[in-house]
PDB file of N, CA and C in Angstrom:
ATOM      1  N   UNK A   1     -17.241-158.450-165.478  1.00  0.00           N
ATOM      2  CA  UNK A   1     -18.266-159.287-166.083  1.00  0.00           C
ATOM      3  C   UNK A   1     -18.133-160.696-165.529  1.00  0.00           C
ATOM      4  N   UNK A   2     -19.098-161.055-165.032  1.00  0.00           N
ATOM      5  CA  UNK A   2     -19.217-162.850-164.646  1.00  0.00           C
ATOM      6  C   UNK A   2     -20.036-163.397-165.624  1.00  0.00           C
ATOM      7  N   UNK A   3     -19.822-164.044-166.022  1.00  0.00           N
ATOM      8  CA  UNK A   3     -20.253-165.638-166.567  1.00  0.00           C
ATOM      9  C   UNK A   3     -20.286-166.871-165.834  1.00  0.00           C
ATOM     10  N   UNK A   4     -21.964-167.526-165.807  1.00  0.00           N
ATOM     11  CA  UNK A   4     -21.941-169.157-165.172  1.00  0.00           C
ATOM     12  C   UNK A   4     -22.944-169.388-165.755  1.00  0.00           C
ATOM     13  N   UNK A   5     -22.724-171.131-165.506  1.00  0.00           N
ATOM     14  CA  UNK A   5     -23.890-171.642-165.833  1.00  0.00           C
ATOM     15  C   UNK A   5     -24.381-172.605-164.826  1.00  0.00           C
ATOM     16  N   UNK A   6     -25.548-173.427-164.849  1.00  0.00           N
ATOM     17  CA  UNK A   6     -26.185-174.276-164.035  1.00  0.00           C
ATOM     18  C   UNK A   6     -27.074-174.840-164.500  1.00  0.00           C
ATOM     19  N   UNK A   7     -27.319-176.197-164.005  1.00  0.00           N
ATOM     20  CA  UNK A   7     -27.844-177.393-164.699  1.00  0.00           C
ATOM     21  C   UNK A   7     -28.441-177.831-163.486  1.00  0.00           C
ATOM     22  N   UNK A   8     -29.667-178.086-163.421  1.00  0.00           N
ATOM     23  CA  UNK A   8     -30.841-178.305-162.138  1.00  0.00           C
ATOM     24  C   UNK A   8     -31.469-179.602-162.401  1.00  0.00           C
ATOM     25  N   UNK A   9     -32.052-180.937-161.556  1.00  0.00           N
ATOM     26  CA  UNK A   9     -32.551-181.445-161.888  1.00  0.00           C
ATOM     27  C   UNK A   9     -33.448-181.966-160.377  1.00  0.00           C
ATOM     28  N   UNK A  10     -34.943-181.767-160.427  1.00  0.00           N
ATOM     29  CA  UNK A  10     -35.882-181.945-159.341  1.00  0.00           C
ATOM     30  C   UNK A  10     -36.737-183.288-159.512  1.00  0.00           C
ATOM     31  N   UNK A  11     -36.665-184.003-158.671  1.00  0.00           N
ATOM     32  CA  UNK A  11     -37.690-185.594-158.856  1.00  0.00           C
ATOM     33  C   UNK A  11     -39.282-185.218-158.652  1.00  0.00           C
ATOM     34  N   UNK A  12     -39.862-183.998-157.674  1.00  0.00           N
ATOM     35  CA  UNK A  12     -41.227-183.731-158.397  1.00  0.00           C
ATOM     36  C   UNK A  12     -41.510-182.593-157.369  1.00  0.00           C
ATOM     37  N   UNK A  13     -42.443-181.837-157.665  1.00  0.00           N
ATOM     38  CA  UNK A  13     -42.969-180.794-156.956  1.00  0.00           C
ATOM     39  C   UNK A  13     -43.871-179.957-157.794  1.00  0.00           C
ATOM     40  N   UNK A  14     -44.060-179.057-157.641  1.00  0.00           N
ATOM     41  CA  UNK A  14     -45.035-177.863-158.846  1.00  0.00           C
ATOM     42  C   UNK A  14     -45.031-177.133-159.565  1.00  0.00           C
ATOM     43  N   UNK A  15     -44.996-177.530-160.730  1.00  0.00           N
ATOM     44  CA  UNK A  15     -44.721-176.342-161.817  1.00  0.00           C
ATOM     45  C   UNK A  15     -45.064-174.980-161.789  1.00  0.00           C
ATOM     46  N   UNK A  16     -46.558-175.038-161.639  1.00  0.00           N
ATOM     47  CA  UNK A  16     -47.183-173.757-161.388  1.00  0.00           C
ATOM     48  C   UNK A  16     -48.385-174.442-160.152  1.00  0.00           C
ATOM     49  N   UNK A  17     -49.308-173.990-159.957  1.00  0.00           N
ATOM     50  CA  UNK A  17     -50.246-174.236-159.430  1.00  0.00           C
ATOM     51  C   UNK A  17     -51.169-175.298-159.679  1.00  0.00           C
ATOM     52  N   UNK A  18     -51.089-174.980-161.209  1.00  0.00           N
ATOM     53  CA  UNK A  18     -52.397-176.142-161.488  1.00  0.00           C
ATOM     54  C   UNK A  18     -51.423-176.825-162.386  1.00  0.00           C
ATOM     55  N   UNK A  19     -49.978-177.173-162.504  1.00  0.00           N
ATOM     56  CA  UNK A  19     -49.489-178.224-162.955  1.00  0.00           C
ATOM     57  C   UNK A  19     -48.377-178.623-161.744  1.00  0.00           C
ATOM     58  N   UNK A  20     -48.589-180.109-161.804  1.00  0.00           N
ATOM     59  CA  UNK A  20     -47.766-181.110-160.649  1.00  0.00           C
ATOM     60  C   UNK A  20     -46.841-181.653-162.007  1.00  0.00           C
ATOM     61  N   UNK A  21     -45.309-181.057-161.273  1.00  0.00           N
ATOM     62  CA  UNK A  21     -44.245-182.273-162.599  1.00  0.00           C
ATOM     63  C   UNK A  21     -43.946-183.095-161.425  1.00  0.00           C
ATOM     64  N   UNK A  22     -43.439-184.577-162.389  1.00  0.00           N
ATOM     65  CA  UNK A  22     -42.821-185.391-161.727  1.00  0.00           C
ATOM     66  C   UNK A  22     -41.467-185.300-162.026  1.00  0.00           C
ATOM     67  N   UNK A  23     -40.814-184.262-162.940  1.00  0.00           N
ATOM     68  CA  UNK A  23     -39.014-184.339-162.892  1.00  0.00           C
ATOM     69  C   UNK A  23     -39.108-182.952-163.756  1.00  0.00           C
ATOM     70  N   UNK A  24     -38.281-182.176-163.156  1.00  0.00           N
ATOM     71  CA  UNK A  24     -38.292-180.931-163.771  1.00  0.00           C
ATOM     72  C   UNK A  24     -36.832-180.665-164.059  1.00  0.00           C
ATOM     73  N   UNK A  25     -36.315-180.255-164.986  1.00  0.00           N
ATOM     74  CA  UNK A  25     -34.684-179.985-165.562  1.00  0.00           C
ATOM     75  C   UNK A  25     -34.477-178.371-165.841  1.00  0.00           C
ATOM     76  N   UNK A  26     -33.698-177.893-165.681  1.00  0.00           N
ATOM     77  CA  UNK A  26     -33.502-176.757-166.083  1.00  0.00           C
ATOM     78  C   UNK A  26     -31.720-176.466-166.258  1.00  0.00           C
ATOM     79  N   UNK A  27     -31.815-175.787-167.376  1.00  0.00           N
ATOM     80  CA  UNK A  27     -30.414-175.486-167.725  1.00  0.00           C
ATOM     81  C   UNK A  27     -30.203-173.624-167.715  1.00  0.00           C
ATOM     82  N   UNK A  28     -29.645-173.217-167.456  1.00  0.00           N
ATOM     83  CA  UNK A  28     -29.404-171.534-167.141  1.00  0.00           C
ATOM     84  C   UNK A  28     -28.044-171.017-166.810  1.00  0.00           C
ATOM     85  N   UNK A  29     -28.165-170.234-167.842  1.00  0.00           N
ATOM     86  CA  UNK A  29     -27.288-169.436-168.151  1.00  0.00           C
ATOM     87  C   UNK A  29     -27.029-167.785-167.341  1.00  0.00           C
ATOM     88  N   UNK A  30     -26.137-167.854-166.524  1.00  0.00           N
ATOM     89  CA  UNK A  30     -25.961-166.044-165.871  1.00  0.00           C
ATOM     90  C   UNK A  30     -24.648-164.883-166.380  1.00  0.00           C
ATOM     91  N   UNK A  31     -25.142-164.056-166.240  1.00  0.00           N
ATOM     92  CA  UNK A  31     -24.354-163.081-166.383  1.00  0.00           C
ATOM     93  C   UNK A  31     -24.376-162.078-165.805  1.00  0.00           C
ATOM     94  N   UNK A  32     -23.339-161.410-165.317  1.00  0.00           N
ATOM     95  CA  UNK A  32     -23.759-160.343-164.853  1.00  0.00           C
ATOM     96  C   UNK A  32     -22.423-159.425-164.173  1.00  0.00           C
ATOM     97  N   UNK A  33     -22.684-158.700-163.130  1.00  0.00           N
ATOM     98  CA  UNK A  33     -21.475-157.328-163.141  1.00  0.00           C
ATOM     99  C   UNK A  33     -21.354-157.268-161.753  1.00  0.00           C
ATOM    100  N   UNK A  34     -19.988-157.246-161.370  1.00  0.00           N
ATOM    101  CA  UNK A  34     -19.221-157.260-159.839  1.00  0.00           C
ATOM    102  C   UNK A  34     -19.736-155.864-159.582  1.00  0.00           C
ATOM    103  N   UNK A  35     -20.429-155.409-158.728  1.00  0.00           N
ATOM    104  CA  UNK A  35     -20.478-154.158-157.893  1.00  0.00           C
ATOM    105  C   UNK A  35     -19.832-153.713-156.635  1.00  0.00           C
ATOM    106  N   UNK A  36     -18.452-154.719-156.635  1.00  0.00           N
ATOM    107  CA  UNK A  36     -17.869-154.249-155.258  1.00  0.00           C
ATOM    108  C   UNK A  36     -18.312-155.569-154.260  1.00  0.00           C
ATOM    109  N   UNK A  37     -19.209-154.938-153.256  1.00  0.00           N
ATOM    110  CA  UNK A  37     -19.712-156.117-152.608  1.00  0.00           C
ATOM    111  C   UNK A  37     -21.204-156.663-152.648  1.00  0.00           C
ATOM    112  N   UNK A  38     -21.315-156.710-154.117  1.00  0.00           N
ATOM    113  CA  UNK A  38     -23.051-156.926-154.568  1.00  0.00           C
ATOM    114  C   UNK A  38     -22.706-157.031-156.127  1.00  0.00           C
ATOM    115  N   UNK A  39     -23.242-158.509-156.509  1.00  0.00           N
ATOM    116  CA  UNK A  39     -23.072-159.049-157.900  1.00  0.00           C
ATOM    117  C   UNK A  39     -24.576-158.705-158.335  1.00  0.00           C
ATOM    118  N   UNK A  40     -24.922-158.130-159.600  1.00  0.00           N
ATOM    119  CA  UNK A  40     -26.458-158.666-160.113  1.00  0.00           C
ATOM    120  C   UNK A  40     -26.052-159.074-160.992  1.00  0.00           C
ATOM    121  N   UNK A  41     -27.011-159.955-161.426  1.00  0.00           N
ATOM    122  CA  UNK A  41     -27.057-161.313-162.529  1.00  0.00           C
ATOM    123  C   UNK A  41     -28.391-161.389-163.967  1.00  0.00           C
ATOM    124  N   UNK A  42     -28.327-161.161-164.671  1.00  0.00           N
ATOM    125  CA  UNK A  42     -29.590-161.957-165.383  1.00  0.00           C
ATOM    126  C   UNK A  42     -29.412-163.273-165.692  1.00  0.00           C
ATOM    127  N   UNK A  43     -30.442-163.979-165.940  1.00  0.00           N
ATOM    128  CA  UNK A  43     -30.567-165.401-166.265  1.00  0.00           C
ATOM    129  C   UNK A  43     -31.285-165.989-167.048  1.00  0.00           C
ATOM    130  N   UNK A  44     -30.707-166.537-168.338  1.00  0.00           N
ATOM    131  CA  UNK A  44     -31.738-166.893-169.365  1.00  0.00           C
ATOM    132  C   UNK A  44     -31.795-168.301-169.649  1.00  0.00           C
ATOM    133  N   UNK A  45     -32.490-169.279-169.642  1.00  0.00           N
ATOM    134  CA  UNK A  45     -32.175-170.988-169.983  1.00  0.00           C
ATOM    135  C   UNK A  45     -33.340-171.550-170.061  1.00  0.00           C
ATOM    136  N   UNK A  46     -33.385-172.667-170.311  1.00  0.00           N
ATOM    137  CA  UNK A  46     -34.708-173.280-170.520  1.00  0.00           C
ATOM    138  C   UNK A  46     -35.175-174.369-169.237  1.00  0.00           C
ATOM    139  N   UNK A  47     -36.187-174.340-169.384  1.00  0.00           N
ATOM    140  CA  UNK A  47     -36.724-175.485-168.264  1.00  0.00           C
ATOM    141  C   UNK A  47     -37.784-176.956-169.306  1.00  0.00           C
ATOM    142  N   UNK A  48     -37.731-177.969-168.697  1.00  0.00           N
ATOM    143  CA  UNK A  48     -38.049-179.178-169.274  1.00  0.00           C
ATOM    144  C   UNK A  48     -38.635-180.200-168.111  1.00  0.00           C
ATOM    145  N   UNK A  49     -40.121-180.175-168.088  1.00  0.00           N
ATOM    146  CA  UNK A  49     -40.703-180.994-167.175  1.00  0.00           C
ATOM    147  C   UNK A  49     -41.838-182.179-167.646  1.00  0.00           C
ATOM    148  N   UNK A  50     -41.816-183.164-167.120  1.00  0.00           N
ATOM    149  CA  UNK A  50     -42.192-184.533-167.000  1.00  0.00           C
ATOM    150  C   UNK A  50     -43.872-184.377-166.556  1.00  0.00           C
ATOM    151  N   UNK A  51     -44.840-184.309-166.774  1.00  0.00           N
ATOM    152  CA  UNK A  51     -45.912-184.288-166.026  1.00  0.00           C
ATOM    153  C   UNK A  51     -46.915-185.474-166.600  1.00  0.00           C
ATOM    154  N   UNK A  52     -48.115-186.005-165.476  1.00  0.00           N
ATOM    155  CA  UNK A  52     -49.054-186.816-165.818  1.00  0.00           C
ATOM    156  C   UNK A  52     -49.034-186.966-167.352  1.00  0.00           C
ATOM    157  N   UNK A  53     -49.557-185.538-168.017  1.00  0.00           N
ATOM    158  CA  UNK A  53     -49.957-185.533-169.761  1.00  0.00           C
ATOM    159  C   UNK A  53     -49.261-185.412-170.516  1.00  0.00           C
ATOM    160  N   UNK A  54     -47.279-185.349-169.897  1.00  0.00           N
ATOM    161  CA  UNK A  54     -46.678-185.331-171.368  1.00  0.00           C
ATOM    162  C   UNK A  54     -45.338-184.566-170.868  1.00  0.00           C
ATOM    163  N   UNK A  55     -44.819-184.390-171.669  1.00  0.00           N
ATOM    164  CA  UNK A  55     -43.701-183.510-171.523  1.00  0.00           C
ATOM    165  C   UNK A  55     -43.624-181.827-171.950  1.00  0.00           C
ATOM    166  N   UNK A  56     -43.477-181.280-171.217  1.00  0.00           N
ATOM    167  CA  UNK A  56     -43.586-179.656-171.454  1.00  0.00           C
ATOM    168  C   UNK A  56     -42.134-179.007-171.342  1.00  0.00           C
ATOM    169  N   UNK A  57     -41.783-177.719-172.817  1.00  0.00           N
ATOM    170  CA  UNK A  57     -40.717-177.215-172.437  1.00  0.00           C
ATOM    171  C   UNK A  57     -41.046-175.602-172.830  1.00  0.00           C
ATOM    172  N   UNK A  58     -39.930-175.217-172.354  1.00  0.00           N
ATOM    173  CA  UNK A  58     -40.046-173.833-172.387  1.00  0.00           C
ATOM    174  C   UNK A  58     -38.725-172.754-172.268  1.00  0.00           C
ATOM    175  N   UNK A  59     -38.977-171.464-171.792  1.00  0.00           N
ATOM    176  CA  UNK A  59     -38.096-170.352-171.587  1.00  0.00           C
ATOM    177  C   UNK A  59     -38.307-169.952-170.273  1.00  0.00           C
ATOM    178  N   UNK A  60     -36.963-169.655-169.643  1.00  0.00           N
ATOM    179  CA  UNK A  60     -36.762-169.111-168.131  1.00  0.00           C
ATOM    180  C   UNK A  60     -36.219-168.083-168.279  1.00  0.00           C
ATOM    181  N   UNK A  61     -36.151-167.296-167.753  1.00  0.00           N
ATOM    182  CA  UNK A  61     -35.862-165.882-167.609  1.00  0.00           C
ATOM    183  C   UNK A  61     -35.569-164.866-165.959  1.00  0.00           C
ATOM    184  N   UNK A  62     -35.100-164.364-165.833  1.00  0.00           N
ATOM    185  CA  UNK A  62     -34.877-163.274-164.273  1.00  0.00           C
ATOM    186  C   UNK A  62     -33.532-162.582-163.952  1.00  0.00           C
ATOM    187  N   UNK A  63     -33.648-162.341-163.055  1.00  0.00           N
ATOM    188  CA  UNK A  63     -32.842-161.276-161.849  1.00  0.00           C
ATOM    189  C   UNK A  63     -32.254-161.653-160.865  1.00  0.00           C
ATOM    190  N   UNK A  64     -31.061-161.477-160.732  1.00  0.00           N
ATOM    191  CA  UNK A  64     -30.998-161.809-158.846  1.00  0.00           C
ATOM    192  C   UNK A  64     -29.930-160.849-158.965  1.00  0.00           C
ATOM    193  N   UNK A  65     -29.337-160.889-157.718  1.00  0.00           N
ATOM    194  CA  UNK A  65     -28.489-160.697-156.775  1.00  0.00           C
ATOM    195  C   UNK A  65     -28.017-161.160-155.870  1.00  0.00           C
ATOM    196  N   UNK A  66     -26.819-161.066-155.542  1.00  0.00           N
ATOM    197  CA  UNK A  66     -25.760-161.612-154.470  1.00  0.00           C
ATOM    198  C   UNK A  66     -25.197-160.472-154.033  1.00  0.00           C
ATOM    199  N   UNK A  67     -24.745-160.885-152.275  1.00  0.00           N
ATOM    200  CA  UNK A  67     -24.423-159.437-151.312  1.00  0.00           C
ATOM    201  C   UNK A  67     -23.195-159.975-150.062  1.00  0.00           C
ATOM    202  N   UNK A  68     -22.429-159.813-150.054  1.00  0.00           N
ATOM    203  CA  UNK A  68     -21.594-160.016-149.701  1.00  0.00           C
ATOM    204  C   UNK A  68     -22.074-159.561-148.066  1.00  0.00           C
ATOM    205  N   UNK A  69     -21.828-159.842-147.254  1.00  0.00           N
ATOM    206  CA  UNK A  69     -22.498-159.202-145.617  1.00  0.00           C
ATOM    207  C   UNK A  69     -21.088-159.174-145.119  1.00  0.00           C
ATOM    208  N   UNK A  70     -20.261-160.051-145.600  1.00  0.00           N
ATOM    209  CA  UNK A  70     -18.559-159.934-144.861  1.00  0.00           C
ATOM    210  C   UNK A  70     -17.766-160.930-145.553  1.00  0.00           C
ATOM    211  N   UNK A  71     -16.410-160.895-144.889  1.00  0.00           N
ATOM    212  CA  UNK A  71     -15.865-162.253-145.743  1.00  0.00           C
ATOM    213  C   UNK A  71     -16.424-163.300-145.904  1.00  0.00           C
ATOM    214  N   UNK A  72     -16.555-163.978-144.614  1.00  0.00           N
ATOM    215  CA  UNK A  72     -17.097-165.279-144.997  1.00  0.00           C
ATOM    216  C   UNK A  72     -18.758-165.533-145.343  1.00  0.00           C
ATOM    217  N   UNK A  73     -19.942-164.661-145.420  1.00  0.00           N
ATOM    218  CA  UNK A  73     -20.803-164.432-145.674  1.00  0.00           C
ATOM    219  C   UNK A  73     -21.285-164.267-146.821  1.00  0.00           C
ATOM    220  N   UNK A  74     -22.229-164.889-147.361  1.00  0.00           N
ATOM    221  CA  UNK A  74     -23.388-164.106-148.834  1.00  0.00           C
ATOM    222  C   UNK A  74     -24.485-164.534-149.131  1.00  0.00           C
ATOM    223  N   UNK A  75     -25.443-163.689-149.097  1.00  0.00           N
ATOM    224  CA  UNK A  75     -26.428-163.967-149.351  1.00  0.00           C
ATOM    225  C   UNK A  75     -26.794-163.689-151.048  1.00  0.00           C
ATOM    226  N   UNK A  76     -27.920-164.557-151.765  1.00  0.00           N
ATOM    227  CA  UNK A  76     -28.077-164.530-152.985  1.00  0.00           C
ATOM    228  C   UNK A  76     -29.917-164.610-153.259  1.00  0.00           C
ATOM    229  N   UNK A  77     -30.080-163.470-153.969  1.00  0.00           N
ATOM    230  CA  UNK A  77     -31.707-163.809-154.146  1.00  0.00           C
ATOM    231  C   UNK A  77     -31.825-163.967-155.921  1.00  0.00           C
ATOM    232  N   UNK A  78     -33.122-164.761-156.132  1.00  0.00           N
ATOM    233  CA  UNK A  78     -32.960-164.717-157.864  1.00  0.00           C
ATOM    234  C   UNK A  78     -34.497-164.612-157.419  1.00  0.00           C
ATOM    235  N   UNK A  79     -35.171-164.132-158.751  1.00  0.00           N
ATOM    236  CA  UNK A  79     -36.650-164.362-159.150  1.00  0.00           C
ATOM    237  C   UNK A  79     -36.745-164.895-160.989  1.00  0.00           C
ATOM    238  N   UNK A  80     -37.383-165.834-161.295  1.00  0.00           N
ATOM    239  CA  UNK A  80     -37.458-166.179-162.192  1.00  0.00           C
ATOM    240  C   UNK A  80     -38.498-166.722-162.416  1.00  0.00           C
ATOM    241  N   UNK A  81     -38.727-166.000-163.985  1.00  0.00           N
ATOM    242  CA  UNK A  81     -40.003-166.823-164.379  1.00  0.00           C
ATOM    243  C   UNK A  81     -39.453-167.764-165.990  1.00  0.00           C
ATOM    244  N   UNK A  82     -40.818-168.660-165.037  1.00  0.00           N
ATOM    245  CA  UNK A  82     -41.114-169.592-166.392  1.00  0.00           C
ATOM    246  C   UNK A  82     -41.876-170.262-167.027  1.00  0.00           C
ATOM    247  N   UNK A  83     -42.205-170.478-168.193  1.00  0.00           N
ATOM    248  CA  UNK A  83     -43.498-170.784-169.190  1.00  0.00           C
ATOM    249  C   UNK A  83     -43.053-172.411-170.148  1.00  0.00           C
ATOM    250  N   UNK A  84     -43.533-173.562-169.370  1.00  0.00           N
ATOM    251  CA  UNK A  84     -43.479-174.601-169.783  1.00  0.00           C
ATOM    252  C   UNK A  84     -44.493-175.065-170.629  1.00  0.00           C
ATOM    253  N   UNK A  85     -45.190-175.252-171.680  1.00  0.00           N
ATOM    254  CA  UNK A  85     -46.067-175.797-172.631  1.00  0.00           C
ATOM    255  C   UNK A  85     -45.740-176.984-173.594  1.00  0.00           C
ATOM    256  N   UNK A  86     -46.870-177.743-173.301  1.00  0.00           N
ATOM    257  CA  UNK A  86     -46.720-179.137-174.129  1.00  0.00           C
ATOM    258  C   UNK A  86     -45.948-178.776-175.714  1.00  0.00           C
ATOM    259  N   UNK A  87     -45.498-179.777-175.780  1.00  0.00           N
ATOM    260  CA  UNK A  87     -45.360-179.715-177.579  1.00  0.00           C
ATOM    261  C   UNK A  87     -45.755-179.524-178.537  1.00  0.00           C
ATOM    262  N   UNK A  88     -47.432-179.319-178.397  1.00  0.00           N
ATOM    263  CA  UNK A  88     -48.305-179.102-179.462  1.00  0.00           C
ATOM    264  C   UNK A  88     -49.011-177.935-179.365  1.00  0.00           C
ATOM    265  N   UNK A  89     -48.318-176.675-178.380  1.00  0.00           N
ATOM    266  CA  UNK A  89     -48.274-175.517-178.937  1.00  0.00           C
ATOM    267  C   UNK A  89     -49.328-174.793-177.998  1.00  0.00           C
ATOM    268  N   UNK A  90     -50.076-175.899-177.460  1.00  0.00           N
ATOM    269  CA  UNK A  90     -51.513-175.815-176.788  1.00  0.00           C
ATOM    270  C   UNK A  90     -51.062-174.357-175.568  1.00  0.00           C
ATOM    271  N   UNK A  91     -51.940-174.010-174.563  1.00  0.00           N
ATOM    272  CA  UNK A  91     -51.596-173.272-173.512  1.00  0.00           C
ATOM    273  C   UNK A  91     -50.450-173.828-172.958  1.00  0.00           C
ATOM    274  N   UNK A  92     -49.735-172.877-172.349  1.00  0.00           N
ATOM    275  CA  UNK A  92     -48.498-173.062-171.266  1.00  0.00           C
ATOM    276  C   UNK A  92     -48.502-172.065-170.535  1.00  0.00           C
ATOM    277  N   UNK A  93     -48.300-173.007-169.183  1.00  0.00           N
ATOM    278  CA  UNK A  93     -48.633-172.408-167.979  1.00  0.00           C
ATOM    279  C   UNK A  93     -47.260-171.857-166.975  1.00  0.00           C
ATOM    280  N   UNK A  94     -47.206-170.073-166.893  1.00  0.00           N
ATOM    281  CA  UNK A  94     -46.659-169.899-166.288  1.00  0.00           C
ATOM    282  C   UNK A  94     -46.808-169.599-165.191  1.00  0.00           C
ATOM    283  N   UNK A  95     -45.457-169.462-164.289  1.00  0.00           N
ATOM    284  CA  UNK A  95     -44.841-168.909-162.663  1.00  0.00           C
ATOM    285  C   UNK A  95     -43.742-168.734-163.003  1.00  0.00           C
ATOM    286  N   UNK A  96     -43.881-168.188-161.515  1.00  0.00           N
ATOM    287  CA  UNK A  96     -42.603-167.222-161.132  1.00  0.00           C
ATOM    288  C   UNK A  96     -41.945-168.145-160.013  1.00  0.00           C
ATOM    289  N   UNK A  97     -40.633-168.140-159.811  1.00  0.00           N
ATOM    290  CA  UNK A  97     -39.838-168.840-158.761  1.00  0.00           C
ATOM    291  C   UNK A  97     -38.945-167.875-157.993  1.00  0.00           C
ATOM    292  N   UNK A  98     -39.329-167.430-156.471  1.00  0.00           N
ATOM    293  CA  UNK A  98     -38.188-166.472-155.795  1.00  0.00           C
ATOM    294  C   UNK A  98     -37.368-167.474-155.471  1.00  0.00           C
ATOM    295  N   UNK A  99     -35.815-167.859-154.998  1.00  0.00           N
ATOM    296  CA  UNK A  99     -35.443-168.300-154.279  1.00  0.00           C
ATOM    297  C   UNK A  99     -34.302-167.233-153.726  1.00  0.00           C
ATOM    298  N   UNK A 100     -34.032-167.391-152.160  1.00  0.00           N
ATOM    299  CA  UNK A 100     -33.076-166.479-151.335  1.00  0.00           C
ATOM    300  C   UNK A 100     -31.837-167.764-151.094  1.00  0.00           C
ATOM    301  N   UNK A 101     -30.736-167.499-151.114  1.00  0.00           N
ATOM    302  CA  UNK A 101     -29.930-168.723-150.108  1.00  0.00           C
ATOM    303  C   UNK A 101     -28.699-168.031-149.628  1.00  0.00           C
ATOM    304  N   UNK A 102     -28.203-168.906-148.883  1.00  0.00           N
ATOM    305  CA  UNK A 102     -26.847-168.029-148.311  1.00  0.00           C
ATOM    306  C   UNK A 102     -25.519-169.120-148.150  1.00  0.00           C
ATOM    307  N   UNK A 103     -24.682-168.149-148.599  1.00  0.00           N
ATOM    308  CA  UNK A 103     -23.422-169.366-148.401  1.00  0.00           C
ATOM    309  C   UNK A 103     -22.327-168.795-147.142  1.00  0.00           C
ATOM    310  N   UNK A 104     -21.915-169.834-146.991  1.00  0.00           N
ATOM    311  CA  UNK A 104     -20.291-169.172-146.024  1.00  0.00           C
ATOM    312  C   UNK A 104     -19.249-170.071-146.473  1.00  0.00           C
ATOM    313  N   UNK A 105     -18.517-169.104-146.664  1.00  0.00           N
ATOM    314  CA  UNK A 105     -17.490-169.363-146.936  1.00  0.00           C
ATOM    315  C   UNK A 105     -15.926-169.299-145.904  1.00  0.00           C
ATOM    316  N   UNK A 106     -15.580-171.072-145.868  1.00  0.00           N
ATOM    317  CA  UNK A 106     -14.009-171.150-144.769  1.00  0.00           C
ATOM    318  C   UNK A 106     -12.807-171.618-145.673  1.00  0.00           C
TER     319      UNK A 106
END
C-alpha cells in the first residue's frame, strides 16, 4: 500500500474551456498498490481557483499509473477530473486533466 500527498499551486491557465483562472490550488491525496514494476494510484482532493467572477471550489478525483521501464526510468500517467463552482451553488464547470511525466532516477 502507498500513501502520498501533493499540494499544487498554478499562477493562471484554464480551468475548463469556458473558464480562465488566474491561480488555481489543488491539494490531493493518493493511494494506491505496488504491482511489482507498475504502481496504480487513485486520487481524491480538492481544487480552489481564483477567476475574473470570484472564487470557485470543488472535488478532484482519478487514476493513474506509474511504470517502471528500468532502474533508472519511470514513467507516470494520471487522468483527473474536476468540478470547480462558485460559492453560491450556481453551475460548476467541469474537466478532465491527463497528465503523462517521466522521471530518472541517479
Amino acid at each position: 500500500m502507498i500513501l502520498a500527498g501533493t499540494v499544487s499551486m498554478e499562477q493562471s491557465g484554464l480551468l475548463t474551456q469556458a473558464v480562465q483562472a488566474e491561480e488555481t490550488r489543488q491539494l490531493r491525496l493518493h493511494a494506491g498498490f505496488d504491482f511489482g514494476p507498475a504502481t496504480g494510484f487513485v486520487t481524491l482532493g480538492r481544487v480552489q481557483a481564483e477567476t475574473s467572477s470570484g472564487s470557485r471550489h470543488g472535488p478532484l478525483f482519478g487514476l493513474g499509473m506509474r511504470v517502471s521501464l528500468n532502474r533508472a526510468l519511470q514513467v507516470t500517467g494520471e487522468l483527473l477530473h474536476h468540478e470547480a463552482g462558485p460559492r453560491d451553488g450556481t453551475a460548476s464547470p467541469r474537466g478532465e486533466t491527463l497528465s503523462v511525466s517521466a522521471a530518472f532516477r541517479f
